[in-house]
C-alpha atoms as a PDB file:
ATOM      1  CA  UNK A   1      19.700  -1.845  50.336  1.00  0.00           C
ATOM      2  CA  UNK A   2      20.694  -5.127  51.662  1.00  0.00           C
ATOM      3  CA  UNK A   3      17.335  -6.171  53.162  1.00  0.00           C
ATOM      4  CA  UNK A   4      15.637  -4.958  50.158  1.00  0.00           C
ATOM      5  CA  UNK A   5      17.343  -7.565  48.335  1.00  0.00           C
ATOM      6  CA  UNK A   6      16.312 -10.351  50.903  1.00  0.00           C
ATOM      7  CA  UNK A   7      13.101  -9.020  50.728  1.00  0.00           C
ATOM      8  CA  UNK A   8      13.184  -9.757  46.364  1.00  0.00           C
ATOM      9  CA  UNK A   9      14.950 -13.174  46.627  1.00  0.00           C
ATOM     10  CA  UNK A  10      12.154 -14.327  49.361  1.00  0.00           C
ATOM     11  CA  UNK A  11       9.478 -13.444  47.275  1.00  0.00           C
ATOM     12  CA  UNK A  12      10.948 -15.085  44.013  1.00  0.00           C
ATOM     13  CA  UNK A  13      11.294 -17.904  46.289  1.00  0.00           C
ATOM     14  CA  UNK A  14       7.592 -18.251  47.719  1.00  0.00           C
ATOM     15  CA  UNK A  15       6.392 -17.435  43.922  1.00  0.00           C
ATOM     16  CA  UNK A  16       8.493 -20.242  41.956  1.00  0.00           C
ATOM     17  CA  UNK A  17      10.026 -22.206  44.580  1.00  0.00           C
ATOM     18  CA  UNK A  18       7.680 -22.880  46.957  1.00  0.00           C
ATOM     19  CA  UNK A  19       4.828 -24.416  44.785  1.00  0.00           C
ATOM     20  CA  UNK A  20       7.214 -27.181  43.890  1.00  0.00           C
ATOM     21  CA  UNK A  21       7.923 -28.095  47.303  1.00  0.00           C
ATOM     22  CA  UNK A  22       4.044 -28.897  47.921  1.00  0.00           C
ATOM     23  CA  UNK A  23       3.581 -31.224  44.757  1.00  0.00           C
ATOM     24  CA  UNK A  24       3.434 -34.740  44.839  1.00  0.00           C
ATOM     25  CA  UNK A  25       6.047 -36.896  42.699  1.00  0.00           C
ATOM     26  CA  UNK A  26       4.613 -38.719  40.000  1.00  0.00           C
ATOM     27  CA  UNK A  27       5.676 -41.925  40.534  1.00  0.00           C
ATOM     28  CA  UNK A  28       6.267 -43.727  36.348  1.00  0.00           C
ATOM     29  CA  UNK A  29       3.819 -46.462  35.263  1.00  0.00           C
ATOM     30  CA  UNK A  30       4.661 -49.526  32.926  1.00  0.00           C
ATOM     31  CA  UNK A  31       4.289 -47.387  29.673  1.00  0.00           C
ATOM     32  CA  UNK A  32       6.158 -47.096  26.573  1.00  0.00           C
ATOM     33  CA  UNK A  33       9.579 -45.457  27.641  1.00  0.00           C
ATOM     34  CA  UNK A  34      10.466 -44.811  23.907  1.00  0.00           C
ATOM     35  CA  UNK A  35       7.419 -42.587  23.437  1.00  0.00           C
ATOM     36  CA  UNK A  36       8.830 -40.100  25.868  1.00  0.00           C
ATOM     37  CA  UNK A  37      12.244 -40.573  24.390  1.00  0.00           C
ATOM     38  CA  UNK A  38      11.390 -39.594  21.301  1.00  0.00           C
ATOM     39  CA  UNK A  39       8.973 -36.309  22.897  1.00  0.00           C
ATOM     40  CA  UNK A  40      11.562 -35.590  24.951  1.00  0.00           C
ATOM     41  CA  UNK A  41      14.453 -35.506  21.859  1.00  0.00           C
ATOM     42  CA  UNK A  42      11.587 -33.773  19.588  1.00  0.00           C
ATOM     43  CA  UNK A  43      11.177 -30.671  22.626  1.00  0.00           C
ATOM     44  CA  UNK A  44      15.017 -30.442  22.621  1.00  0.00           C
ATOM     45  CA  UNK A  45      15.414 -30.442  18.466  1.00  0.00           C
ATOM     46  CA  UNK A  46      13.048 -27.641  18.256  1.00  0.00           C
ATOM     47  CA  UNK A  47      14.579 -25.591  21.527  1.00  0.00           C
ATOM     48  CA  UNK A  48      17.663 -26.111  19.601  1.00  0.00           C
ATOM     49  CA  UNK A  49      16.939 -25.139  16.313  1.00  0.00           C
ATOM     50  CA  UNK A  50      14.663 -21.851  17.847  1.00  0.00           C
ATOM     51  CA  UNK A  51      18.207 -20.817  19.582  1.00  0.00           C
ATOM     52  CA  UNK A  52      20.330 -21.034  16.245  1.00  0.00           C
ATOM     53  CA  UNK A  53      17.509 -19.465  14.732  1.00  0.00           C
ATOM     54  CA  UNK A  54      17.795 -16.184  17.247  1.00  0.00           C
ATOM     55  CA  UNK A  55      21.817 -16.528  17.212  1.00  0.00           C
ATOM     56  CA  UNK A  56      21.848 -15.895  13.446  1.00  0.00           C
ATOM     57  CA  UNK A  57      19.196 -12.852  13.813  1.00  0.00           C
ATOM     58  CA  UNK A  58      21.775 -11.588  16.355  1.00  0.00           C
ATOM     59  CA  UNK A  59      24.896 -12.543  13.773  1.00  0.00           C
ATOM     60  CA  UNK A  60      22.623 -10.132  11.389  1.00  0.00           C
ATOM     61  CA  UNK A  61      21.821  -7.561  13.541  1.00  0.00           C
ATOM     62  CA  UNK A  62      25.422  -7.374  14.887  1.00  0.00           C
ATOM     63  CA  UNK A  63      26.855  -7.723  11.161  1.00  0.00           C
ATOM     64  CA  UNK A  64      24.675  -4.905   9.874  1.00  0.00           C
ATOM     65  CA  UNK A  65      25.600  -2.639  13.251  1.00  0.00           C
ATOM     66  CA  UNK A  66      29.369  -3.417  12.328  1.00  0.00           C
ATOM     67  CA  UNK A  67      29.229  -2.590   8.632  1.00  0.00           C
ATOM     68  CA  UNK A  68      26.889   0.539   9.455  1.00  0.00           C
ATOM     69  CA  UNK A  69      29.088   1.689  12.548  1.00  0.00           C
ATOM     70  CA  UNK A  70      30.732   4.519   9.790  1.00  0.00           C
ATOM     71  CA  UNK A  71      33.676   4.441  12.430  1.00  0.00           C
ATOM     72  CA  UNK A  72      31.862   5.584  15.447  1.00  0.00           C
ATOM     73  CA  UNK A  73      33.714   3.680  18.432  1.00  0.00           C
ATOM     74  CA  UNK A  74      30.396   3.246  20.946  1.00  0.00           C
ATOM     75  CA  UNK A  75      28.691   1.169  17.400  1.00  0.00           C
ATOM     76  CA  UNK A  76      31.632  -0.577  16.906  1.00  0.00           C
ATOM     77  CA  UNK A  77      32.042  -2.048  20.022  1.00  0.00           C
ATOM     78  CA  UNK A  78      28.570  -2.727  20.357  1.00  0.00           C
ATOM     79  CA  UNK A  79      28.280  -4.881  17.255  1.00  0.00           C
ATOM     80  CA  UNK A  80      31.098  -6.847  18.430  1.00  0.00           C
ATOM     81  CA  UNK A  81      30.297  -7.332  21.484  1.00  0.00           C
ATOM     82  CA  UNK A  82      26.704  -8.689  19.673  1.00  0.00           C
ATOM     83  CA  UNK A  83      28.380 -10.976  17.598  1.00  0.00           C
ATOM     84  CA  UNK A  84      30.709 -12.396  20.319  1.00  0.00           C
ATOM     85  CA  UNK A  85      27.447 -12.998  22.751  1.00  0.00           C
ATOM     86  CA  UNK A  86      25.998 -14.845  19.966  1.00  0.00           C
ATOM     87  CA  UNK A  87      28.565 -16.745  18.792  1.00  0.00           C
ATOM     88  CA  UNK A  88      28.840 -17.675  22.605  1.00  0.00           C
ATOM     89  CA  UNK A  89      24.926 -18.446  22.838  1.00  0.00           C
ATOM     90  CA  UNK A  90      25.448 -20.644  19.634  1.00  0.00           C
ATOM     91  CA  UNK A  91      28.354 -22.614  20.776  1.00  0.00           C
ATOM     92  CA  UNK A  92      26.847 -23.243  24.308  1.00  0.00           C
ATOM     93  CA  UNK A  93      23.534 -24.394  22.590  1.00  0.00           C
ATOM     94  CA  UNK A  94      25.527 -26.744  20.075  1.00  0.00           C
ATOM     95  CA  UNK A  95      26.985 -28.033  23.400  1.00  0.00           C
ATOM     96  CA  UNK A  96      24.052 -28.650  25.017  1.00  0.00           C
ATOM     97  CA  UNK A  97      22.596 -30.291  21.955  1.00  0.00           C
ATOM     98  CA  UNK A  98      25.581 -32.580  22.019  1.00  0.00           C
ATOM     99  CA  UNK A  99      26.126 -33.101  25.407  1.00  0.00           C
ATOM    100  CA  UNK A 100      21.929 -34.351  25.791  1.00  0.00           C
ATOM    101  CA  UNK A 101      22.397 -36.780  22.874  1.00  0.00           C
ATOM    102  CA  UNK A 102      24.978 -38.155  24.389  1.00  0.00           C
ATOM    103  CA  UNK A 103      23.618 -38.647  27.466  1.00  0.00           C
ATOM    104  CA  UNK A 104      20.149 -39.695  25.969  1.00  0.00           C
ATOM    105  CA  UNK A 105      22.502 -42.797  24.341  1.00  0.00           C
ATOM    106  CA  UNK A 106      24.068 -43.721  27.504  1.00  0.00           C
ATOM    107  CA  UNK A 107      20.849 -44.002  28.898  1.00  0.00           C
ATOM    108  CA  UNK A 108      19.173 -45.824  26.331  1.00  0.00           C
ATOM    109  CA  UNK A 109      22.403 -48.359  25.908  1.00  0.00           C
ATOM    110  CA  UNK A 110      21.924 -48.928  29.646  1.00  0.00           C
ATOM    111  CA  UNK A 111      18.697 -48.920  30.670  1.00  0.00           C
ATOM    112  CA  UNK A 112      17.464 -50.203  27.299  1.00  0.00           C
ATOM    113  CA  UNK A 113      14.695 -49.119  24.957  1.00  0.00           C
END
């Protein structure tokens, strides 16, 4: 069982890892830093907004589990357990959110615009 494992983690290594270890780095040229800025704050707005979006799907699909659970223990604790992942999933995207702004305005303050 153990080699098997080896055997998976290898080839998840030689299919994602390995490509990146033969690319060349792309070395920056004198552009317009604020253009990527503002694509790179744009991507993580909408990956932010597409995660609360699924965390309230799952605070509706747990809420309607809960309220339909009729008492049945294995429902019950499956709709909480829902909204609890998703309430973690939201507060660790929120995070994230915050935590990139604020290092998007340290690096703007320091590197300048």
């Amino acid at each position: 069982m153990r080699k098997n494992n080896t055997v998976k983690l290898m080839a998840i290594f030689l299919a994602f890892g390995f490509p990146l270890l033969l690319v060349h780095p792309a070395l920056a040229a004198d552009g317009n830093v604020a253009q990527v800025e503002t694509f790179i704050r744009s991507v993580i707005k909408l990956v932010v907004g597409l995660a609360g979006l699924i965390a309230t799907g799952f605070f509706v699909v747990g809420g309607i589990t809960y309220i339909t659970s009729s008492g049945n223990p294995e429902k019950l604790d499956s709709a909480k357990r829902t909204l609890f992942y998703s309430a973690i999933g939201l507060a660790i995207t929120i995070g994230a959110f915050v935590l990139s702004s604020i290092i998007t305005d340290l690096a703007t303050s320091a590197f300048g615009s």
